[in-house]
PDB file of N, CA and C in Angstrom:
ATOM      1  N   UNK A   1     -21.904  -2.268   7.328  1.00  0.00           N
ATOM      2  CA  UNK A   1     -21.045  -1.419   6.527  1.00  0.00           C
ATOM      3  C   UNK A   1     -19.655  -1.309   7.148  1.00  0.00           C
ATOM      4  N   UNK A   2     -20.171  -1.142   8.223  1.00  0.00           N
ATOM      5  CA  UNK A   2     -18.238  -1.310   9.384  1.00  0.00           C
ATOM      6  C   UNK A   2     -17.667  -2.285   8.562  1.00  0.00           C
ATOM      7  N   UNK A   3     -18.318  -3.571   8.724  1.00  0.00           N
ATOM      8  CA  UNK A   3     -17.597  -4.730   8.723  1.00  0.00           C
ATOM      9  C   UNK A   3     -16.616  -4.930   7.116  1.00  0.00           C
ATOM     10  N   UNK A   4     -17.606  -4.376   6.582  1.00  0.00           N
ATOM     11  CA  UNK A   4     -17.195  -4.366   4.740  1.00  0.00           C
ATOM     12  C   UNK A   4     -16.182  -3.633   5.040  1.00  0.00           C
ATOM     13  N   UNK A   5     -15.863  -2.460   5.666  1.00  0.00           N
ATOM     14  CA  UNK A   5     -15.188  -0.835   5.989  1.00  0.00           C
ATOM     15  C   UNK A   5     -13.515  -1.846   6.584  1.00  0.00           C
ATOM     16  N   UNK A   6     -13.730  -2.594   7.592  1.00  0.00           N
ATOM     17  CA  UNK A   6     -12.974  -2.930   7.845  1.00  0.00           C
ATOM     18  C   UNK A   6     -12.102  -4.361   7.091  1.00  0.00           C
ATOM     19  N   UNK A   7     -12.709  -4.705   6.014  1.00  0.00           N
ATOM     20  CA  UNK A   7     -12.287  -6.256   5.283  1.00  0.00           C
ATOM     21  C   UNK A   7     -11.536  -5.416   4.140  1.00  0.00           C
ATOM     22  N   UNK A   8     -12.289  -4.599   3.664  1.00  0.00           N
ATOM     23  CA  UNK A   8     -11.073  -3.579   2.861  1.00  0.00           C
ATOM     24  C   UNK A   8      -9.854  -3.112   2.976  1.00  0.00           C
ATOM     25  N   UNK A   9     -10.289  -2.685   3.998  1.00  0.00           N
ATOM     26  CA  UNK A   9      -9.366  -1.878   4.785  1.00  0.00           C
ATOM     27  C   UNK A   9      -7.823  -3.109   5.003  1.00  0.00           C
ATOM     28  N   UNK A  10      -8.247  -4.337   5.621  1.00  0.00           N
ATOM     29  CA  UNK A  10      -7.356  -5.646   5.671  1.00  0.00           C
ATOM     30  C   UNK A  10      -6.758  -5.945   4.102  1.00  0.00           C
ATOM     31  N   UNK A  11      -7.850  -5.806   3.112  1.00  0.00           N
ATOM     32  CA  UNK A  11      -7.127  -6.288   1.746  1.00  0.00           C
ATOM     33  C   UNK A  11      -6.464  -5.584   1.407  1.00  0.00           C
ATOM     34  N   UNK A  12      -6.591  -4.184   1.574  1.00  0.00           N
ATOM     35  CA  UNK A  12      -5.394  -2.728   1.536  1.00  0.00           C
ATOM     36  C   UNK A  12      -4.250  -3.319   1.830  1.00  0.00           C
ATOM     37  N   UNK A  13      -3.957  -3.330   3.125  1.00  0.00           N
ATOM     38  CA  UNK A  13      -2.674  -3.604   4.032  1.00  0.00           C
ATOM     39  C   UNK A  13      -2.387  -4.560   3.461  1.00  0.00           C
ATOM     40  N   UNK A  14      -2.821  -5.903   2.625  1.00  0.00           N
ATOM     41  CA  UNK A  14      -2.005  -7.041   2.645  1.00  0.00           C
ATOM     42  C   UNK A  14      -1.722  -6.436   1.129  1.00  0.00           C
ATOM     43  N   UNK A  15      -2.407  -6.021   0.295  1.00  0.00           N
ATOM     44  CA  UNK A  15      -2.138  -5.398  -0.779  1.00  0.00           C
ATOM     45  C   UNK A  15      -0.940  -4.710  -0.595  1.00  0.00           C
ATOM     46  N   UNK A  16      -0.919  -3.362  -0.011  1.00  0.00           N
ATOM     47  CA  UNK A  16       0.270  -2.842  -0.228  1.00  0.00           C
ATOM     48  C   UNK A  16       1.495  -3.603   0.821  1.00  0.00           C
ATOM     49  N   UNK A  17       1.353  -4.418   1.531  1.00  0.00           N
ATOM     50  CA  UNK A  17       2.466  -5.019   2.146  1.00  0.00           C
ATOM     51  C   UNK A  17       3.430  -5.992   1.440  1.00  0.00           C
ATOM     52  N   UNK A  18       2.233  -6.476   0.459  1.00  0.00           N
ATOM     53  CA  UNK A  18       3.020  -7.377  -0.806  1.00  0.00           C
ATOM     54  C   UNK A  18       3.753  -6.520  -2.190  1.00  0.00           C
ATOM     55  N   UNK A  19       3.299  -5.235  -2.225  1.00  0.00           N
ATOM     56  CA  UNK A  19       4.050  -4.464  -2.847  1.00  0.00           C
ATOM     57  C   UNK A  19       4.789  -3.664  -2.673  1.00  0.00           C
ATOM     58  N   UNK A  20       4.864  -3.438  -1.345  1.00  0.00           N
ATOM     59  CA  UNK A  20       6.105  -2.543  -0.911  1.00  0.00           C
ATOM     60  C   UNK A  20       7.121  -3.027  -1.725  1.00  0.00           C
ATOM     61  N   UNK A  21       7.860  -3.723  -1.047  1.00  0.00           N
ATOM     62  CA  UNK A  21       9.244  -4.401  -1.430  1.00  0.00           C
ATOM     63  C   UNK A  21       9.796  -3.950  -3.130  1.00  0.00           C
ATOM     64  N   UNK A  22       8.980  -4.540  -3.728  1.00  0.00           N
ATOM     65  CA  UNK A  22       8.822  -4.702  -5.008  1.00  0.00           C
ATOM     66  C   UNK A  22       8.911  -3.407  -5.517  1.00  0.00           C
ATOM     67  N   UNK A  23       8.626  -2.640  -5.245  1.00  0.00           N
ATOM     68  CA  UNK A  23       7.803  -1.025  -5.715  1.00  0.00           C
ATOM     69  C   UNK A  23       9.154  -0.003  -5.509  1.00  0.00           C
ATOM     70  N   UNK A  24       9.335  -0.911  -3.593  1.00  0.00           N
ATOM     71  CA  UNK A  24      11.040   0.102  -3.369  1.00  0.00           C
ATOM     72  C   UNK A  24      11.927  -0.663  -4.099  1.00  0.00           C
ATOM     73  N   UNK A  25      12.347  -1.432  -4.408  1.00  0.00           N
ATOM     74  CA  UNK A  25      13.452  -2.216  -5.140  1.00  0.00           C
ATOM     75  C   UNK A  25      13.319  -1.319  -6.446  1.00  0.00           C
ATOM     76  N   UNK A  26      12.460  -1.205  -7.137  1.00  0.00           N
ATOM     77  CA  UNK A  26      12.125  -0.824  -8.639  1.00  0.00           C
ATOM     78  C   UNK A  26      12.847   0.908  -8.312  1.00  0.00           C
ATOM     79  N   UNK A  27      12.380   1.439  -7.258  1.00  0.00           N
ATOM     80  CA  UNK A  27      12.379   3.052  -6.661  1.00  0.00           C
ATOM     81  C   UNK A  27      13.824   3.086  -7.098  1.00  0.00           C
ATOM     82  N   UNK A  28      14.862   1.992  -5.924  1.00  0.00           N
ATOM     83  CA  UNK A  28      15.628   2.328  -5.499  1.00  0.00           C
ATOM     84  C   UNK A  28      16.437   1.962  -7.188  1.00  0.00           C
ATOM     85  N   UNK A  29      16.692   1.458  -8.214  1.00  0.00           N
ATOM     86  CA  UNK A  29      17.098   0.829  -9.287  1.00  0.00           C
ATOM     87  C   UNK A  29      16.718   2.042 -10.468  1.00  0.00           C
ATOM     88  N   UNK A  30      15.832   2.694 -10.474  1.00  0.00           N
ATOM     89  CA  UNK A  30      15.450   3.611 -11.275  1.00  0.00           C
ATOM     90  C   UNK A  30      16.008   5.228 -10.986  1.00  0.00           C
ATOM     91  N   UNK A  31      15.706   5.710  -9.528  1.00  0.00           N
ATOM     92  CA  UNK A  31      15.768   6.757  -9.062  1.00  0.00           C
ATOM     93  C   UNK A  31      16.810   7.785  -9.297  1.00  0.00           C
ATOM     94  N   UNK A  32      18.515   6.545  -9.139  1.00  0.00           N
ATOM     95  CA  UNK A  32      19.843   6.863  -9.619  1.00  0.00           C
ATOM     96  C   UNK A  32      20.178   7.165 -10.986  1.00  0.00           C
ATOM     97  N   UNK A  33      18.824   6.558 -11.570  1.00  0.00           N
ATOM     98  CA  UNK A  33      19.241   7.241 -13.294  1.00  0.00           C
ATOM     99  C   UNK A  33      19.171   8.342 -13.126  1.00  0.00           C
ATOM    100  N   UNK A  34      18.164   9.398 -12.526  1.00  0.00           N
ATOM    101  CA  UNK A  34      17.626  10.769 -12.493  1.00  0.00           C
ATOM    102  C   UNK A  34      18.644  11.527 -11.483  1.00  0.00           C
ATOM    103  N   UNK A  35      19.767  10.800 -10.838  1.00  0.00           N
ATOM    104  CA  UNK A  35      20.435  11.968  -9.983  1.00  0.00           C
ATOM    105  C   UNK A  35      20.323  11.881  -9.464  1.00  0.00           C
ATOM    106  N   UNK A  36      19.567  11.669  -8.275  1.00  0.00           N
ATOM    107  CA  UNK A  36      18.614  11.219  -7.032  1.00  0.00           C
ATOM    108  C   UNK A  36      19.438  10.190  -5.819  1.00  0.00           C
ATOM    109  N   UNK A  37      19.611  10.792  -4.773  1.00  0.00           N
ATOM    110  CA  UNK A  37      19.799   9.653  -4.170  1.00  0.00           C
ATOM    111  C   UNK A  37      18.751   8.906  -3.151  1.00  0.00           C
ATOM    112  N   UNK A  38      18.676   7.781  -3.177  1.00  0.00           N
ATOM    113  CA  UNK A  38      17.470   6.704  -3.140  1.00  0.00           C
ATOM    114  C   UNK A  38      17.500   6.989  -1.534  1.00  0.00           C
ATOM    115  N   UNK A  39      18.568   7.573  -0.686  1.00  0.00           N
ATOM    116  CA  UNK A  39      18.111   7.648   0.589  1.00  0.00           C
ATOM    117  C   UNK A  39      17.404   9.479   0.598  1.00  0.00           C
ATOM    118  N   UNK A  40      17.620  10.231  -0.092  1.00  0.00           N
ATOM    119  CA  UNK A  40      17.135  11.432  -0.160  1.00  0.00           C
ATOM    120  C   UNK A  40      15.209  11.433  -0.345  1.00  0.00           C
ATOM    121  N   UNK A  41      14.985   9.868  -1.396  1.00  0.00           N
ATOM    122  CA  UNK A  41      14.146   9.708  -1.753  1.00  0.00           C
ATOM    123  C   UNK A  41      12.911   9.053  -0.758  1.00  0.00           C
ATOM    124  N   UNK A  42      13.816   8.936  -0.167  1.00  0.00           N
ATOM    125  CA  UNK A  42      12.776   7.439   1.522  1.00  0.00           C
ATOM    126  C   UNK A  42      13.156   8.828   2.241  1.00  0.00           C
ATOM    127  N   UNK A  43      14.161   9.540   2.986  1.00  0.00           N
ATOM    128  CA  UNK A  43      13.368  10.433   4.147  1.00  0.00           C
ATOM    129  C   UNK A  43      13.050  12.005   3.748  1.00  0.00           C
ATOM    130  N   UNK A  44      12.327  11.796   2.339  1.00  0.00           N
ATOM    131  CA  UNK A  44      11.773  13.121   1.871  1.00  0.00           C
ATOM    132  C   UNK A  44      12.806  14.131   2.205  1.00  0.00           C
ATOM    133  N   UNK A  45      14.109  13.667   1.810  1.00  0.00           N
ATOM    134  CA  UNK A  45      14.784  15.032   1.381  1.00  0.00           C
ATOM    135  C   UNK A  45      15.596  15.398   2.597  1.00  0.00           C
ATOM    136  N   UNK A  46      15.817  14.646   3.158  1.00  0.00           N
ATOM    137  CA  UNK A  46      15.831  14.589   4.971  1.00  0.00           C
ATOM    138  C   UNK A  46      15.149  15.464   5.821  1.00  0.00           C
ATOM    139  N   UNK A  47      14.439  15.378   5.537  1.00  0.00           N
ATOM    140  CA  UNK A  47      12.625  15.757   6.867  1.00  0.00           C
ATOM    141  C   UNK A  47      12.770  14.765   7.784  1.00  0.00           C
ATOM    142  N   UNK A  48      12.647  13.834   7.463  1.00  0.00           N
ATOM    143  CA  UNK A  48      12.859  12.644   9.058  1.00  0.00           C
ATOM    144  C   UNK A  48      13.764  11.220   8.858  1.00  0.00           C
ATOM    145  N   UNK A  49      13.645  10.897   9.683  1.00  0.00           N
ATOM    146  CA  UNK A  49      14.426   9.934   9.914  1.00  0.00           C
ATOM    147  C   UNK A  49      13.972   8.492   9.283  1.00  0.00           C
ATOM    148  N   UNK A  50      14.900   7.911   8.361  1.00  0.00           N
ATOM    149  CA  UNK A  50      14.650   6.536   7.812  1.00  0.00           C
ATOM    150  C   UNK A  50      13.624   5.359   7.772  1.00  0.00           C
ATOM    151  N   UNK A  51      13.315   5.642   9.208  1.00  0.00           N
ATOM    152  CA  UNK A  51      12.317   4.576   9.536  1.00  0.00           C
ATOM    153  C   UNK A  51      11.219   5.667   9.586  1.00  0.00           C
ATOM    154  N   UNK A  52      10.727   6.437  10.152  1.00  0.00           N
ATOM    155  CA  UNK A  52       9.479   7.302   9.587  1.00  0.00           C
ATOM    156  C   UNK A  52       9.230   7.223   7.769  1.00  0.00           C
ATOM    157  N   UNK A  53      10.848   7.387   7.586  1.00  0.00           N
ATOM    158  CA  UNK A  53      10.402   7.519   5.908  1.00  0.00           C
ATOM    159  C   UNK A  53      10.045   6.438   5.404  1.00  0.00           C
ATOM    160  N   UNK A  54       9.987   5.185   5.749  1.00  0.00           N
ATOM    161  CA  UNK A  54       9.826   3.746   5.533  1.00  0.00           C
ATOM    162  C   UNK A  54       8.161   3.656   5.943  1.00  0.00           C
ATOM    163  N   UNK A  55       7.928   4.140   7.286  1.00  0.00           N
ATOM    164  CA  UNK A  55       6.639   4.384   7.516  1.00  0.00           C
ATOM    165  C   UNK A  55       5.297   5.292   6.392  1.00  0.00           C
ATOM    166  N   UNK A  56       5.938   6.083   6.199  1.00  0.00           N
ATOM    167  CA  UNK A  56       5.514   7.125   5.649  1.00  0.00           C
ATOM    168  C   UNK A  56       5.012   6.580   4.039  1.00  0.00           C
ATOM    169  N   UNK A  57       6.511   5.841   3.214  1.00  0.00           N
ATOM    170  CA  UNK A  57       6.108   5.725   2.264  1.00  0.00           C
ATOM    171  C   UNK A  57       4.773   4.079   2.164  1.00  0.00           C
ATOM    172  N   UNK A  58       5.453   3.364   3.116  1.00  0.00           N
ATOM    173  CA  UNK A  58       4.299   2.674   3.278  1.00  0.00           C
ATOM    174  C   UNK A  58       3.156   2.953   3.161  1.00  0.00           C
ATOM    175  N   UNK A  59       1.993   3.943   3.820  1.00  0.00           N
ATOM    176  CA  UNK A  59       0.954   4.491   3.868  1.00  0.00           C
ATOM    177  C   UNK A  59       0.609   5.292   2.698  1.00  0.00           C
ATOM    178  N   UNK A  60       1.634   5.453   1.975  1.00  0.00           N
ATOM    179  CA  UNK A  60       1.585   6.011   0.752  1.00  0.00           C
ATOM    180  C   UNK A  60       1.117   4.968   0.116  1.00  0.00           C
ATOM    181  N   UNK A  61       1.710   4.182  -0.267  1.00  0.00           N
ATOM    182  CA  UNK A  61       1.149   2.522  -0.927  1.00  0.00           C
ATOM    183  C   UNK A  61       0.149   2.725  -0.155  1.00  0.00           C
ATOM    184  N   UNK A  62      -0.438   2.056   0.948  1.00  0.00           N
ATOM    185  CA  UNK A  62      -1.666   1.932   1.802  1.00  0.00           C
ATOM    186  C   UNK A  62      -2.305   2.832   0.961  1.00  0.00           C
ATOM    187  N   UNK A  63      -2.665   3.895   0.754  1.00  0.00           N
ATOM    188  CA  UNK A  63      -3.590   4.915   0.370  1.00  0.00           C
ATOM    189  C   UNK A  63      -3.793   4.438  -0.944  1.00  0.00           C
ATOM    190  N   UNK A  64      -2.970   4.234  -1.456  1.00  0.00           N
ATOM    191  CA  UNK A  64      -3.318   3.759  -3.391  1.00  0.00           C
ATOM    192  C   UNK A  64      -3.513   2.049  -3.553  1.00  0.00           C
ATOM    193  N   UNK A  65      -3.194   1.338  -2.759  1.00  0.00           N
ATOM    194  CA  UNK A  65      -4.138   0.259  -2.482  1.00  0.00           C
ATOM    195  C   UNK A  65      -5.573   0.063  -2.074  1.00  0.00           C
ATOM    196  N   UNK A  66      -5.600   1.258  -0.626  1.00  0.00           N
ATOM    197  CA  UNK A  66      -7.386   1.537  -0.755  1.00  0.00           C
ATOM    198  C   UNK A  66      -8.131   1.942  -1.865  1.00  0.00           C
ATOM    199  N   UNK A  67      -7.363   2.486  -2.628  1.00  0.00           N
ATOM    200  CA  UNK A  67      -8.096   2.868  -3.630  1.00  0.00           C
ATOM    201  C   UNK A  67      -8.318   1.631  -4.474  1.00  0.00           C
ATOM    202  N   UNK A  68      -7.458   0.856  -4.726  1.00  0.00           N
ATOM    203  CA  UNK A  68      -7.455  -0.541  -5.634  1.00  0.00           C
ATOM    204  C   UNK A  68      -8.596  -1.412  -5.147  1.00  0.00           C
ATOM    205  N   UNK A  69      -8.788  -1.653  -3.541  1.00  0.00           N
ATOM    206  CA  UNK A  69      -9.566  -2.375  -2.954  1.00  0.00           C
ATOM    207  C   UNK A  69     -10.936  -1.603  -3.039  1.00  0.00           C
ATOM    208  N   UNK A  70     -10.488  -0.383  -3.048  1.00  0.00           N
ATOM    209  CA  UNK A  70     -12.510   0.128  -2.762  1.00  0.00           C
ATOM    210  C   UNK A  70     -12.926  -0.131  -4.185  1.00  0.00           C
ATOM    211  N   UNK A  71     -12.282  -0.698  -5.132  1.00  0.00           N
ATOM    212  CA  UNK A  71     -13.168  -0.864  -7.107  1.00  0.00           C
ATOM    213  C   UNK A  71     -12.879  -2.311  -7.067  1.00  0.00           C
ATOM    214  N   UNK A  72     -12.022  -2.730  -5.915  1.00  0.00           N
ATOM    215  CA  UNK A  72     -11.923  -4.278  -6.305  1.00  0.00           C
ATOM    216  C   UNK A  72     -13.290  -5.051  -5.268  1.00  0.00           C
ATOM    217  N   UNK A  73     -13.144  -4.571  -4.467  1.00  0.00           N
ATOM    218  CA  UNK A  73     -14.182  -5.223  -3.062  1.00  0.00           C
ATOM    219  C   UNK A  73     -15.490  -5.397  -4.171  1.00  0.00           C
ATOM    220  N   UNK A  74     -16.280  -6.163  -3.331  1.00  0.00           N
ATOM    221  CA  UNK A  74     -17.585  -6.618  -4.011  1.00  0.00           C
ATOM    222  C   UNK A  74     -19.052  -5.973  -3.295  1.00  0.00           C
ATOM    223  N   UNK A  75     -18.703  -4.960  -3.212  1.00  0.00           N
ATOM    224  CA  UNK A  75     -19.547  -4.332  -2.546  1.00  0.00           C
ATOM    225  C   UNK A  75     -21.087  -4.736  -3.186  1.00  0.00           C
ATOM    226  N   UNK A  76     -21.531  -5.369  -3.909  1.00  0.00           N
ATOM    227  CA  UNK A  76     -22.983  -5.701  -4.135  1.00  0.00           C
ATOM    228  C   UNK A  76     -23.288  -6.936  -3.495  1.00  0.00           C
ATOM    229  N   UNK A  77     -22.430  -7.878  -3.355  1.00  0.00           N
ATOM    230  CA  UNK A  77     -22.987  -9.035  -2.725  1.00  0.00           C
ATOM    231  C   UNK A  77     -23.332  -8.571  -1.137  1.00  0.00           C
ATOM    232  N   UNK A  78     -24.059  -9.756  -1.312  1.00  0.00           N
ATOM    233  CA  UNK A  78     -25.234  -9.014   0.297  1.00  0.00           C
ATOM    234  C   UNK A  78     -23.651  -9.847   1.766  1.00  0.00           C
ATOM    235  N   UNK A  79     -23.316 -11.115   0.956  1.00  0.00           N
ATOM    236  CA  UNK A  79     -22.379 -11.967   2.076  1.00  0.00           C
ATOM    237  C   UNK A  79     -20.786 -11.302   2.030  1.00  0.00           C
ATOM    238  N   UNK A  80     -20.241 -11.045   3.350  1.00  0.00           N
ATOM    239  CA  UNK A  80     -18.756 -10.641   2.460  1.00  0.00           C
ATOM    240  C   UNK A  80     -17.746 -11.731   3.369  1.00  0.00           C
ATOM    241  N   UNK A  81     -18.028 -12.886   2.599  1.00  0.00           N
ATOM    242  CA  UNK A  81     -17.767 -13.853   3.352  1.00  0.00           C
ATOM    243  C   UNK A  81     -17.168 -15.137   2.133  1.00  0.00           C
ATOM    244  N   UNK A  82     -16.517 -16.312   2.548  1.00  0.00           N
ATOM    245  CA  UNK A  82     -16.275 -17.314   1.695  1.00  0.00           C
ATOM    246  C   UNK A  82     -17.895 -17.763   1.601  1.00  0.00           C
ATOM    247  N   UNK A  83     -18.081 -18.447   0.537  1.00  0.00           N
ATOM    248  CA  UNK A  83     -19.543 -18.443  -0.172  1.00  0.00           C
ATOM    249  C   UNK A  83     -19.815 -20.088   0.554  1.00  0.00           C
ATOM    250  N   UNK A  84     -20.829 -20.330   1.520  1.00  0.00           N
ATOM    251  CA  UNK A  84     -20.771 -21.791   2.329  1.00  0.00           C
ATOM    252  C   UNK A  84     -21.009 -22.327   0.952  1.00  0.00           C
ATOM    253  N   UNK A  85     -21.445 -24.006   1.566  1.00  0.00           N
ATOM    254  CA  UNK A  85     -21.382 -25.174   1.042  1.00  0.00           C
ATOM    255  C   UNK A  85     -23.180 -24.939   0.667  1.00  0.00           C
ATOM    256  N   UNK A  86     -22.916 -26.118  -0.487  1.00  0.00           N
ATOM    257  CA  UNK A  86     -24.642 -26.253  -0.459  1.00  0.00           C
ATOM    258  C   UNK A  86     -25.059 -27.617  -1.124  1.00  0.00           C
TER     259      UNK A  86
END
């Protein structure tokens, strides 16, 4: 169960690492319609500093990617592995 615990956990991170970018680009392009400024928006209002807020929103993705991966993973197959040869 670790092992499943932890292959998720990997498809998370590459999940939301491939959507960061994408997700802030869209943030930063939309946000200014509403008034907003897009750096107010990354360090929560200024609570911290840029790169925490970069951190921060990352794990934000991370968290809603686990969620994508824990309904996407195949949790019934017994192998969680590339399927050998036969």
């Amino acid at each position: 169960m670790l092992a499943a615990l932890s292959q998720m956990a990997l498809m998370a991170a590459v999940v939301a690492t491939l959507a960061y970018f994408p997700l802030g680009l869209a943030l930063a392009l939309v946000i200014p319609l509403f008034g907003i400024s897009f750096f107010a928006v990354l360090t929560f209002g200024g609570a911290m500093h840029f790169t925490l807020g970069l951190l921060a929103w990352w794990l934000l993705v991370f968290v809603a990617a686990c969620v994508y991966s824990g309904f996407m993973f195949p949790w019934e197959d017994g192998e969680f592995a590339w399927p050998g040869r036969k």
